[in-house]
Protein backbone atom coordinates (compact mmCIF):
# COMPACT_ATOMS: atom_id res chain seq x y z
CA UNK A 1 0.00 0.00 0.00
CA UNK A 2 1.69 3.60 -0.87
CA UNK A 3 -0.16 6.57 -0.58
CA UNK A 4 0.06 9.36 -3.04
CA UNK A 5 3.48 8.20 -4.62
CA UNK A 6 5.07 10.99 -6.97
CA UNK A 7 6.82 9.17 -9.77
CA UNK A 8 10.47 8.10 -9.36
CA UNK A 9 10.42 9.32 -5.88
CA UNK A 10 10.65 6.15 -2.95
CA UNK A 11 10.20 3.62 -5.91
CA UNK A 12 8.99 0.32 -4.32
CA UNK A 13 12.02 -1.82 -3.07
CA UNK A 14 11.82 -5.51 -4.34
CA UNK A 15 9.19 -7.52 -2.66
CA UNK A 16 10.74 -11.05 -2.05
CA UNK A 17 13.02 -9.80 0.65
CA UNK A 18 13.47 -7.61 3.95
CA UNK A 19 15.98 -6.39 6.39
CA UNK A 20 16.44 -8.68 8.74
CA UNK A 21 15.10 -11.96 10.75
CA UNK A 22 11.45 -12.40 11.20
CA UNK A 23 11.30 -10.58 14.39
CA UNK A 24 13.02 -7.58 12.74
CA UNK A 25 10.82 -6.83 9.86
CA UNK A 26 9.68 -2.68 11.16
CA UNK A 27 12.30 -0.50 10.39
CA UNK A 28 12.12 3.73 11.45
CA UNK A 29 14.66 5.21 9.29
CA UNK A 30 15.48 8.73 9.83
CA UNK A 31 17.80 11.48 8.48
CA UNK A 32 18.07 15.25 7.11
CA UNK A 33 17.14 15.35 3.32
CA UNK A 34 19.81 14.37 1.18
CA UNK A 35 21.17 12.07 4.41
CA UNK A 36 20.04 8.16 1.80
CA UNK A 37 17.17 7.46 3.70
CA UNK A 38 15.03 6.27 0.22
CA UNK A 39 18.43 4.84 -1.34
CA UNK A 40 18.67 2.64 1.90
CA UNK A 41 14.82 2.07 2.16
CA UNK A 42 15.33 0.43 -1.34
CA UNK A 43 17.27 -2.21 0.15
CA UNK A 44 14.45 -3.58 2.28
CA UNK A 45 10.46 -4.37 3.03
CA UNK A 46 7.90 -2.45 1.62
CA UNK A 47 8.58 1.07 1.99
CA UNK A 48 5.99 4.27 3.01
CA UNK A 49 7.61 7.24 2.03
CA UNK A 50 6.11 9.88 4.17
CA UNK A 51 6.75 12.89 2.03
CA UNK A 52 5.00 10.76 -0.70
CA UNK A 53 1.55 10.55 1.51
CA UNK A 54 1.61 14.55 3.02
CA UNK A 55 0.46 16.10 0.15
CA UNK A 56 1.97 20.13 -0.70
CA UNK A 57 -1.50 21.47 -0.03
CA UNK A 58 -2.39 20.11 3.25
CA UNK A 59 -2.08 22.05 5.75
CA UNK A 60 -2.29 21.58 9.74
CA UNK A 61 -6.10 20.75 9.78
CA UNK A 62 -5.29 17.61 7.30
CA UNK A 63 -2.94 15.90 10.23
CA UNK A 64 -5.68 13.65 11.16
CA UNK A 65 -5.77 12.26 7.53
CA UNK A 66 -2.47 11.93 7.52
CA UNK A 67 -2.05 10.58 11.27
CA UNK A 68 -4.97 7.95 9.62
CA UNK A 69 -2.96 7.14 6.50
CA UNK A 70 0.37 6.29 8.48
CA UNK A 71 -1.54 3.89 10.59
CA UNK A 72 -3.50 2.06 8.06
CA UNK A 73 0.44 2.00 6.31
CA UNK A 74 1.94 1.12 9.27
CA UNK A 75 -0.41 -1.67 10.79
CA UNK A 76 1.21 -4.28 8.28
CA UNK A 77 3.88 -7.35 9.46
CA UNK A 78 6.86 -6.17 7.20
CA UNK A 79 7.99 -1.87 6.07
CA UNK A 80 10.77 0.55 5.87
CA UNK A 81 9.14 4.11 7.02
CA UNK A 82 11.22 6.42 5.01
CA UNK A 83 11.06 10.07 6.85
CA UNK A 84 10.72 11.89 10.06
CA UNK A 85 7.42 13.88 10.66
CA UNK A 86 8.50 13.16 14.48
CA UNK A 87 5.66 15.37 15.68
CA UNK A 88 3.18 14.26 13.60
CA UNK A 89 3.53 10.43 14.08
CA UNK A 90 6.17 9.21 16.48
CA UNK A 91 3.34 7.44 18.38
CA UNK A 92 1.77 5.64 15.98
CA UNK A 93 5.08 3.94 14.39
CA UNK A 94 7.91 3.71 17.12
CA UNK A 95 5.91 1.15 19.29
CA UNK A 96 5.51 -0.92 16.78
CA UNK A 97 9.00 -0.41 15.11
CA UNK A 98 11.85 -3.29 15.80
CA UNK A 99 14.56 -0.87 14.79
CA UNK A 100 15.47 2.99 14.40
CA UNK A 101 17.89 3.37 11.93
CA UNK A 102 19.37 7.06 11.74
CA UNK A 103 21.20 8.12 9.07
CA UNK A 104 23.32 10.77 10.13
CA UNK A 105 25.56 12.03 7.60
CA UNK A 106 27.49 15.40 8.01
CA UNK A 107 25.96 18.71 6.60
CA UNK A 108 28.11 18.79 3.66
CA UNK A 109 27.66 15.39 2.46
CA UNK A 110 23.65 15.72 2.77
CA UNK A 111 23.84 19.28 0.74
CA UNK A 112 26.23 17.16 -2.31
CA UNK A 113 23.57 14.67 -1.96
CA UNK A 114 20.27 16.62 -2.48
CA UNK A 115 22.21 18.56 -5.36
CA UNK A 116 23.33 15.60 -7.48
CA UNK A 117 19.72 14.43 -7.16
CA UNK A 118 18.05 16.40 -8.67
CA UNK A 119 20.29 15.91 -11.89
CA UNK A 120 19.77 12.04 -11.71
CA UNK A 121 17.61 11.10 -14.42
CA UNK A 122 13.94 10.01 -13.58
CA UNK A 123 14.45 11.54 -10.19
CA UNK A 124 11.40 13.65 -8.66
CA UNK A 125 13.19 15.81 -7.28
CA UNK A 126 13.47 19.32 -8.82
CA UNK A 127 15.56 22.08 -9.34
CA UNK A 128 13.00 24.62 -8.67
CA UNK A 129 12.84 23.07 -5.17
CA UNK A 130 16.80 22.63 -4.18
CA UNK A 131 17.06 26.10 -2.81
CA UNK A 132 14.05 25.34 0.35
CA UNK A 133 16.03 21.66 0.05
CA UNK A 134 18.80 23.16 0.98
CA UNK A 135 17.80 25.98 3.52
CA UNK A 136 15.77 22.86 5.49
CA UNK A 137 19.47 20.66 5.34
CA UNK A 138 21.57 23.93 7.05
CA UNK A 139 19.07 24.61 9.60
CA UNK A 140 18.21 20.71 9.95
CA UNK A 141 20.67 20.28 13.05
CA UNK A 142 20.07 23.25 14.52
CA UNK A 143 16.05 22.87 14.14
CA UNK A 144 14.38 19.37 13.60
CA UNK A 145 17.49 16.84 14.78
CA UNK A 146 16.58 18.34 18.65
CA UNK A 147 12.57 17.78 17.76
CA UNK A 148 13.37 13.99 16.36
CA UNK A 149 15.81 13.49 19.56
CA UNK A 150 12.76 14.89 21.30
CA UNK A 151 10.37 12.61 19.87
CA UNK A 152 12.34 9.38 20.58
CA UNK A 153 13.11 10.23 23.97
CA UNK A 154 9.13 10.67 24.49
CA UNK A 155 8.00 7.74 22.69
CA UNK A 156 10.68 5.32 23.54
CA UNK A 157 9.80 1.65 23.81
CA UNK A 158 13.26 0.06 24.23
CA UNK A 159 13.73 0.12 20.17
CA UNK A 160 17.26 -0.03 19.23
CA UNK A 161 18.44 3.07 17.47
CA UNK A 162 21.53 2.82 15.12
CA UNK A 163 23.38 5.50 13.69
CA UNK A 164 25.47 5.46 10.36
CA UNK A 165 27.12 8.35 9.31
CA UNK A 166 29.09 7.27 6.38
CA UNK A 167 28.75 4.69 3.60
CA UNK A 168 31.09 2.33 4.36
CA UNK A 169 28.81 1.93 7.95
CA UNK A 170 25.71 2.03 5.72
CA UNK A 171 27.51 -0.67 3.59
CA UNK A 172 28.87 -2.72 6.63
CA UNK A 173 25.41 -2.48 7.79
CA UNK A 174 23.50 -4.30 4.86
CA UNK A 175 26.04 -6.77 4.49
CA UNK A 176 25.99 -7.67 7.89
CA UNK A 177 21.83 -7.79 8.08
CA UNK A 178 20.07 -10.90 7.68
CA UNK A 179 17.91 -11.27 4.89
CA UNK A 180 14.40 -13.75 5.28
CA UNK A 181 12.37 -14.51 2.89
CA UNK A 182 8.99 -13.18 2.59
C-alpha cells in the first residue's frame, strides 16, 4: 500500500526480501534530506515514504488524515518508514518499530547529496525546489534533529536506534543484516 506516490520518488524496493530476521521486519529510518534514507529504504520491506503521503496542499487541519494514512500503512507485518514527521507520528510507528535506523551524515555530504539528485535522471526531485532543500538541510541540526531526539526520547519503547554516518557503515550495515524470505 503507498499513498500518493510521486513518480520516481521512494520507488517500491523488491518484494521477495526484507531487512532482517522475522522478528526484525519494522524498520524507522530517519535522516536530514539528502542524508540516503530512500536509497537505503530500497534495500528492504515495503517502503511508506512519508513525504510521498503529506500532500503540498495540506495544511495543519489535514494531520488527522495523515495521522490515519500512516496507521493504516503502518499496521502491516513487514515496512521501511522512510522520513521523520516526528511530531506528527512518532506514536503511531515507534511502538511498533523493531529498529530505528538514523542516518546521520554530516551537513556537507547531505547538501552534495540533495544537489546531485536532482540531476539524476527520472528523479522527482526538482531544481525549482533545491534552494528550500537546501535551507531545510543547514538549519536541519540546529532545528528538527533536537525535535526527532525529542520525539524518541518521548516515545521510547526500548527500540534499538543505530546511527550510520558514512557509507562504508551504511555498507557494513547491509552486508551484515540478515535477509528472510517473505
Amino acid at each position: 500500500m503507498r499513498f500518493g506516490r510521486r513518480p520516481g520518488h521512494c520507488r517500491p524496493s523488491p518484494p521477495a526480501q526484507h531487512l532482517g530476521p522475522a522478528p526484525l521486519t519494522r524498520i524507522l529510518l530517519l535522516g536530514c534530506a539528502g542524508s540516503g534514507k530512500t536509497t537505503l529504504a530500497r534495500a528492504g520491506a515495503p517502503v511508506f515514504c512519508l513525504d510521498a503521503i503529506w500532500q503540498p496542499q495540506w495544511t495543519e487541519t489535514d494531520l488527522p488524515h495523515f495521522r490515519a494514512l500512516i496507521a493504516t500503512a503502518h499496521a502491516t507485518d513487514a515496512w521501511i518508514s522512510d522520513d521523520n514527521f516526528a511530531a506528527a507520528a512518532f506514536d503511531l510507528w515507534l511502538p511498533r518499530a523493531d529498529l530505528v535506523l538514523w542516518l546521520d551524515r554530516p551537513r556537507w555530504s547531505r547538501a552534495w547529496r540533495a544537489v546531485a539528485r536532482v540531476f539524476r535522471s527520472g528523479e522527482a526531485h526538482r531544481a525549482g525546489d533545491l534552494l528550500k532543500v537546501l535551507r531545510f538541510i543547514w538549519g536541519f541540526d540546529r532545528i528538527n534533529r533536537q525535535r526527532i531526539e525529542a520525539a524518541l526520547a518521548e516515545h521510547d519503547r526500548h527500540v534499538p536506534v543505530i546511527r550510520l554516518r558514512t557509507d562504508l557503515e551504511i555498507e557494513t550495515f547491509l552486508a551484515q543484516a540478515p535477509r528472510a524470505k517473505t
